[in-house]
Structures are given as C-alpha cells and as structure tokens.
PDB file of N, CA and C in Angstrom:
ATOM      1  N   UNK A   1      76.814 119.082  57.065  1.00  0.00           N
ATOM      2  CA  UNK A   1      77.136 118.339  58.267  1.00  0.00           C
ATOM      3  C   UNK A   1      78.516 117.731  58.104  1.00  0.00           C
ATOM      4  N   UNK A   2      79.269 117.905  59.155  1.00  0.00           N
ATOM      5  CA  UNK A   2      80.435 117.240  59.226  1.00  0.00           C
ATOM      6  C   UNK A   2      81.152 116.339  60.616  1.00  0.00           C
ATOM      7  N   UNK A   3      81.261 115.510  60.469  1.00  0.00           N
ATOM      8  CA  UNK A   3      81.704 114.386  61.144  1.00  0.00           C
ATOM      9  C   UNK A   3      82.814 113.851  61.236  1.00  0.00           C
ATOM     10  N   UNK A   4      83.844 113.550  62.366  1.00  0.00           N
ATOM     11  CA  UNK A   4      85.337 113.002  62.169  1.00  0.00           C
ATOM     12  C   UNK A   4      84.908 111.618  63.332  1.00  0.00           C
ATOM     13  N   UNK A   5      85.688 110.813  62.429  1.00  0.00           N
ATOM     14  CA  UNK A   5      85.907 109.958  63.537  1.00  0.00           C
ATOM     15  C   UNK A   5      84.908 108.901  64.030  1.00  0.00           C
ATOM     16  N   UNK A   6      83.961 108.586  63.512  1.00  0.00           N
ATOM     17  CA  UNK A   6      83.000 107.682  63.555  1.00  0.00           C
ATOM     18  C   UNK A   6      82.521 107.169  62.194  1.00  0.00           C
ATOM     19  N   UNK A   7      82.236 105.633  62.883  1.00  0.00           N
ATOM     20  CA  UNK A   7      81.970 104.618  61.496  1.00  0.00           C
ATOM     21  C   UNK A   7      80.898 104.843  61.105  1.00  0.00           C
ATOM     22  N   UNK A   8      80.362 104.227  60.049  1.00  0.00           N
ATOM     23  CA  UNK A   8      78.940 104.155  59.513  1.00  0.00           C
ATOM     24  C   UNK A   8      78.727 102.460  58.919  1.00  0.00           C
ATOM     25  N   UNK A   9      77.637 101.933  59.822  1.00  0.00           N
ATOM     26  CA  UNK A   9      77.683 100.746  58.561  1.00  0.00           C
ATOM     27  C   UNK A   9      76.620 100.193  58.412  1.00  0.00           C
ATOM     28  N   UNK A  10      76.312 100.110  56.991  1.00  0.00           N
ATOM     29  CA  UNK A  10      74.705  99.844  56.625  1.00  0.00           C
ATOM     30  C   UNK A  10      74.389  97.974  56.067  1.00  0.00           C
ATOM     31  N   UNK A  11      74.047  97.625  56.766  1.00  0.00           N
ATOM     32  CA  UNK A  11      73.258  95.835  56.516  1.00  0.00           C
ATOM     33  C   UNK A  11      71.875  95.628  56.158  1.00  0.00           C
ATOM     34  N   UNK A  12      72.418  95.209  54.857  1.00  0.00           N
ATOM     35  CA  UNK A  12      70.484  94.803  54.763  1.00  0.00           C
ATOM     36  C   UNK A  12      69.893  96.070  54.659  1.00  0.00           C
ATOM     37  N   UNK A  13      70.565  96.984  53.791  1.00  0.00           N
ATOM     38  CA  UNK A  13      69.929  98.508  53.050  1.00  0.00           C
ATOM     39  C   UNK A  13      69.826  98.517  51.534  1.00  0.00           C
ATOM     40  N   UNK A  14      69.119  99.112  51.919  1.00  0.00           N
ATOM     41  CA  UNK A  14      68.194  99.574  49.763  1.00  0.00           C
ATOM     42  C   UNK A  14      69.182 100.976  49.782  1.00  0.00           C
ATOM     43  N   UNK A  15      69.895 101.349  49.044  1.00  0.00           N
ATOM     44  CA  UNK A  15      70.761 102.374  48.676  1.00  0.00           C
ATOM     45  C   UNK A  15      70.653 102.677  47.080  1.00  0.00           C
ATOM     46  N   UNK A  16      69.571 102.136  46.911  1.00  0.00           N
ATOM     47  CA  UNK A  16      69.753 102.330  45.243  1.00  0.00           C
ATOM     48  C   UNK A  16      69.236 103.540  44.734  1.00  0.00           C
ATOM     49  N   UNK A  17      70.094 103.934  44.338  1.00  0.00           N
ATOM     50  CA  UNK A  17      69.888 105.516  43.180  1.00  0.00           C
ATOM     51  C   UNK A  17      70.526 106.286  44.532  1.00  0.00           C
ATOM     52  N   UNK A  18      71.080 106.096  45.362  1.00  0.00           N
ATOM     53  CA  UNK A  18      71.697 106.979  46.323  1.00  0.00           C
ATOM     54  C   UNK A  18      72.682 108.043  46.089  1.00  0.00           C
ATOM     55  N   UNK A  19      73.490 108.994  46.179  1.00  0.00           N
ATOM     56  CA  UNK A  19      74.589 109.801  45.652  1.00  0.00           C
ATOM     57  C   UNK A  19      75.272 110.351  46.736  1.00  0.00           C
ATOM     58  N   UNK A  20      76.598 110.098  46.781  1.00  0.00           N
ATOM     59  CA  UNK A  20      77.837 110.045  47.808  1.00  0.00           C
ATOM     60  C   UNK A  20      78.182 111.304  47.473  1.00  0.00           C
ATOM     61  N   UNK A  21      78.543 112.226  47.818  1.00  0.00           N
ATOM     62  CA  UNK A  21      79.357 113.517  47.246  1.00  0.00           C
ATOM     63  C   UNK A  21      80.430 114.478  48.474  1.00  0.00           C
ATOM     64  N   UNK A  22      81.289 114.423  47.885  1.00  0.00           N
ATOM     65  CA  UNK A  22      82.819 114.764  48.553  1.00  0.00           C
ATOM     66  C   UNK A  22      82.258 113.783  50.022  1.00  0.00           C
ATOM     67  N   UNK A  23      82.438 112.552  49.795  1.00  0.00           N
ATOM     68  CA  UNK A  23      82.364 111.851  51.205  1.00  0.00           C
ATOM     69  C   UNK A  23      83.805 111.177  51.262  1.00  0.00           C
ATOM     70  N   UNK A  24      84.629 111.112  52.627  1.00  0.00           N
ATOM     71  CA  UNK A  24      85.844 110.214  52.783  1.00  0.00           C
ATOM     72  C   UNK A  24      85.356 108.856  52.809  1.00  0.00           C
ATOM     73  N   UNK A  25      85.633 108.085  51.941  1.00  0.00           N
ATOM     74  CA  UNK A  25      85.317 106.384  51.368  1.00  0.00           C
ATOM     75  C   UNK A  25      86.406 105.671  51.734  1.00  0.00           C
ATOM     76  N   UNK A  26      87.888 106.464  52.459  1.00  0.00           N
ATOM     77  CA  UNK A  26      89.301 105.311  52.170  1.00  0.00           C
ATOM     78  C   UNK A  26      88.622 104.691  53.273  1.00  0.00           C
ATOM     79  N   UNK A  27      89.304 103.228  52.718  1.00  0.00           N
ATOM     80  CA  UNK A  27      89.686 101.938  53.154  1.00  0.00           C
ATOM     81  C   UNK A  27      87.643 101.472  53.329  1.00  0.00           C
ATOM     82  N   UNK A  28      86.904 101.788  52.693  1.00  0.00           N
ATOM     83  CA  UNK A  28      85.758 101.481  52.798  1.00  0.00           C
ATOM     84  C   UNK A  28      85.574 100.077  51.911  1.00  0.00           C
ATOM     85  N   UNK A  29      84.467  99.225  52.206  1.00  0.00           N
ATOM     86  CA  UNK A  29      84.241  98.154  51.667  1.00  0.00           C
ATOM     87  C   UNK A  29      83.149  97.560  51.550  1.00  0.00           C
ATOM     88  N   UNK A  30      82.804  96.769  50.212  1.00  0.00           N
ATOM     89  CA  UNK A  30      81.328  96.760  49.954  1.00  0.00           C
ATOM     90  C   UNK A  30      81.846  95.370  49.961  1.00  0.00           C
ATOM     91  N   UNK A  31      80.844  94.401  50.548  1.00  0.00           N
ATOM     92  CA  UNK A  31      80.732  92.587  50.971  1.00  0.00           C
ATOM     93  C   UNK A  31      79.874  92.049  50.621  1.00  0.00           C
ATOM     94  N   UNK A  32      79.586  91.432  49.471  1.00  0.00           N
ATOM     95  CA  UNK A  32      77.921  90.561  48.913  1.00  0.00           C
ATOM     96  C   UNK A  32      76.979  92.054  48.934  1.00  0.00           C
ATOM     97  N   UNK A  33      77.702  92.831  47.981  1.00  0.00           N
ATOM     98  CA  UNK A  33      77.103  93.756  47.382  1.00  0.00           C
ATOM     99  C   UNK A  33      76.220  93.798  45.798  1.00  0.00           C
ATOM    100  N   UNK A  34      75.304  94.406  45.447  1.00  0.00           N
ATOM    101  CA  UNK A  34      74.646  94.518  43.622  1.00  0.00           C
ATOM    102  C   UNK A  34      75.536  95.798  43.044  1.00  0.00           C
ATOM    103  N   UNK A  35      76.620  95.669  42.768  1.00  0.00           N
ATOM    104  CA  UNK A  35      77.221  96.664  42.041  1.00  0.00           C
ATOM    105  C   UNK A  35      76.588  97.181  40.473  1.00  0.00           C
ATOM    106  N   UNK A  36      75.835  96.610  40.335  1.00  0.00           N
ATOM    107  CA  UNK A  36      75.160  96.920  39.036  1.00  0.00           C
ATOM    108  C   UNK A  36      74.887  98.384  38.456  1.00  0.00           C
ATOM    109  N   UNK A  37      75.502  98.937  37.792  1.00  0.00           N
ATOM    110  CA  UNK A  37      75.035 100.435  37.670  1.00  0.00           C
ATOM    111  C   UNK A  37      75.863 101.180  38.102  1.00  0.00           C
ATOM    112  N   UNK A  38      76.298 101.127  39.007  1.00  0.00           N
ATOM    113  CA  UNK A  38      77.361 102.092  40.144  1.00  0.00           C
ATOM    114  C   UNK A  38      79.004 102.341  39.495  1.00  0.00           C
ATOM    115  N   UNK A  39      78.634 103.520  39.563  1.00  0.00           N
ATOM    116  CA  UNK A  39      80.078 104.594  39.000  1.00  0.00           C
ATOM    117  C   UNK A  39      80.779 105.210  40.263  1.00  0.00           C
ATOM    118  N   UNK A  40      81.817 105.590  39.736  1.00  0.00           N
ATOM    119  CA  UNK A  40      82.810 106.023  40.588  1.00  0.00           C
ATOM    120  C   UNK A  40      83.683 107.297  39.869  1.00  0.00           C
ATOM    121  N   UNK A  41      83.198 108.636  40.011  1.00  0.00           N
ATOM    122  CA  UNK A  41      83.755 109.423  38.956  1.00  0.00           C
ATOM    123  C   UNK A  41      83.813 108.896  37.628  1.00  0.00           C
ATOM    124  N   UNK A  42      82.214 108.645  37.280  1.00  0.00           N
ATOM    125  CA  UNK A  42      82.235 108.445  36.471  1.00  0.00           C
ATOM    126  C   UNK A  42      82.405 107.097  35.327  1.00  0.00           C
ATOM    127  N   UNK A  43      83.006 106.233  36.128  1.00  0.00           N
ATOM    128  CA  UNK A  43      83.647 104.879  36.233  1.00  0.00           C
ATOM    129  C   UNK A  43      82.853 103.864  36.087  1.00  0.00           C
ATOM    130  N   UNK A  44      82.029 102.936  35.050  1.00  0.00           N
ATOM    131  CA  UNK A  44      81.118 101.640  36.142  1.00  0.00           C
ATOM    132  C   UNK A  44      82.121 100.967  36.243  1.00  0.00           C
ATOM    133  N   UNK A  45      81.555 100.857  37.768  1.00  0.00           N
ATOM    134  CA  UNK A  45      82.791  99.915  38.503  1.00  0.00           C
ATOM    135  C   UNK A  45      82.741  98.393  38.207  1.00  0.00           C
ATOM    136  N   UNK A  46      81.600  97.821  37.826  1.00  0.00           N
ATOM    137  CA  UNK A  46      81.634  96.746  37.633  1.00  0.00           C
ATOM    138  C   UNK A  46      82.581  95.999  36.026  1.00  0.00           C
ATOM    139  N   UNK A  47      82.260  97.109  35.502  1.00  0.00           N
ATOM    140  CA  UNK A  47      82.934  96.791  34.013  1.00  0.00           C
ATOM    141  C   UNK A  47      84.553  97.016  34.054  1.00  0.00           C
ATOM    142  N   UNK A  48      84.954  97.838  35.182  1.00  0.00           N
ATOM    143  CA  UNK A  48      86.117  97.892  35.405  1.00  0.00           C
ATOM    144  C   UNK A  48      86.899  96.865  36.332  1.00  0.00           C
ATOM    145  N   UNK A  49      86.136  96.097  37.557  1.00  0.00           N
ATOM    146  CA  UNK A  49      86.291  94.999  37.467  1.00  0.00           C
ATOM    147  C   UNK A  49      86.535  94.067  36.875  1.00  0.00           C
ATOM    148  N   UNK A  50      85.668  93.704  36.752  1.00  0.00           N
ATOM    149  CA  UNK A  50      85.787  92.082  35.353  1.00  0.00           C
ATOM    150  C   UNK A  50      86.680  92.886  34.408  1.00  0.00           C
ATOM    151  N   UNK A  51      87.251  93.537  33.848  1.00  0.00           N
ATOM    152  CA  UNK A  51      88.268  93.844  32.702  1.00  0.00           C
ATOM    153  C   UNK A  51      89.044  93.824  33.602  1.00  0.00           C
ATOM    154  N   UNK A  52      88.919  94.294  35.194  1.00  0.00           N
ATOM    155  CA  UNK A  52      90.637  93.463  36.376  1.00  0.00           C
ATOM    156  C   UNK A  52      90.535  92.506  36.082  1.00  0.00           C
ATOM    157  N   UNK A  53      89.558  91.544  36.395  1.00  0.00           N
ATOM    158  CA  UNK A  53      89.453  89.704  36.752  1.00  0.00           C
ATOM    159  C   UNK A  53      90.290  89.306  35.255  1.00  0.00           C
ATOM    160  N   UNK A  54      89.784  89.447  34.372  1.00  0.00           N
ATOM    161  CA  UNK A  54      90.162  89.585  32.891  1.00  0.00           C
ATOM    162  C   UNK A  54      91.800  89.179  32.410  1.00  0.00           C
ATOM    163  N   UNK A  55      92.115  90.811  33.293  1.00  0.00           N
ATOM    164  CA  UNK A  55      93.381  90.936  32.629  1.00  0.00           C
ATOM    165  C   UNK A  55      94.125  89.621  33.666  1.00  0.00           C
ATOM    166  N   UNK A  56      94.023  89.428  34.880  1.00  0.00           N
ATOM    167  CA  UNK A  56      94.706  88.692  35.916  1.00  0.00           C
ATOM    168  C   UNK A  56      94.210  87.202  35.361  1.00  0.00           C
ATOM    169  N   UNK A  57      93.490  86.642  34.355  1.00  0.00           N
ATOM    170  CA  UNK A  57      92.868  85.634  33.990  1.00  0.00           C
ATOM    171  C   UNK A  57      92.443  84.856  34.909  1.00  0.00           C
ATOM    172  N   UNK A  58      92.085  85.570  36.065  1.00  0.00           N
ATOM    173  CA  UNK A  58      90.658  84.930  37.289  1.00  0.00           C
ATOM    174  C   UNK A  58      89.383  84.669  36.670  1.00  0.00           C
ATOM    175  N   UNK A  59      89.058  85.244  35.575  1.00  0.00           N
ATOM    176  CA  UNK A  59      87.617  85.001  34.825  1.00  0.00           C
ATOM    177  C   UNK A  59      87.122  84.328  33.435  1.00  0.00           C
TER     178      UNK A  59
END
C-alpha cells in the first residue's frame, strides 16, 4: 500500500513490538512517549539520547 500526502496520528496507542519498514518518518515526532527498547537502524534511541543530554551537560 502506498500513500502520498496524508497525516497519520496515533493518541493514546499501544504500539509496542510494532515494526516501521521503508516508511517516510521526516519531520515526524514522538511527545510524552516510552522510548524504552526502540531502535532506529539498529540504534537504541534512548541510549543515544541521554549520551546527547550527556555530552550537552543537560543531564
């Protein structure tokens, strides 16, 4: 299925164990999100965070 041009936006969803694949994500944004677990190619994003907050000494 392919789609141009329309939003998607999920409130107050259980997405856990979900899997995104070749989806367009720019300029997407997660708000009082559980990042816990969640990779990004591979990435946990959360650990790559806080080592941002870290280096910027926000944390």
């Amino acid at each position: 299925m392919q789609e141009t041009g329309r939003t998607i936006q999920f409130k107050h969803s259980d997405l856990k164990g979900a899997a995104f694949d070749q989806c367009d994500l720019a300029h997407a944004t997660l708000t009082r999100c559980n990042i816990e677990g969640m990779t990004i190619n591979g990435v946990m994003i959360e650990t790559f965070i806080n080592q941002t907050y870290e280096m910027k000494g926000e944390k």
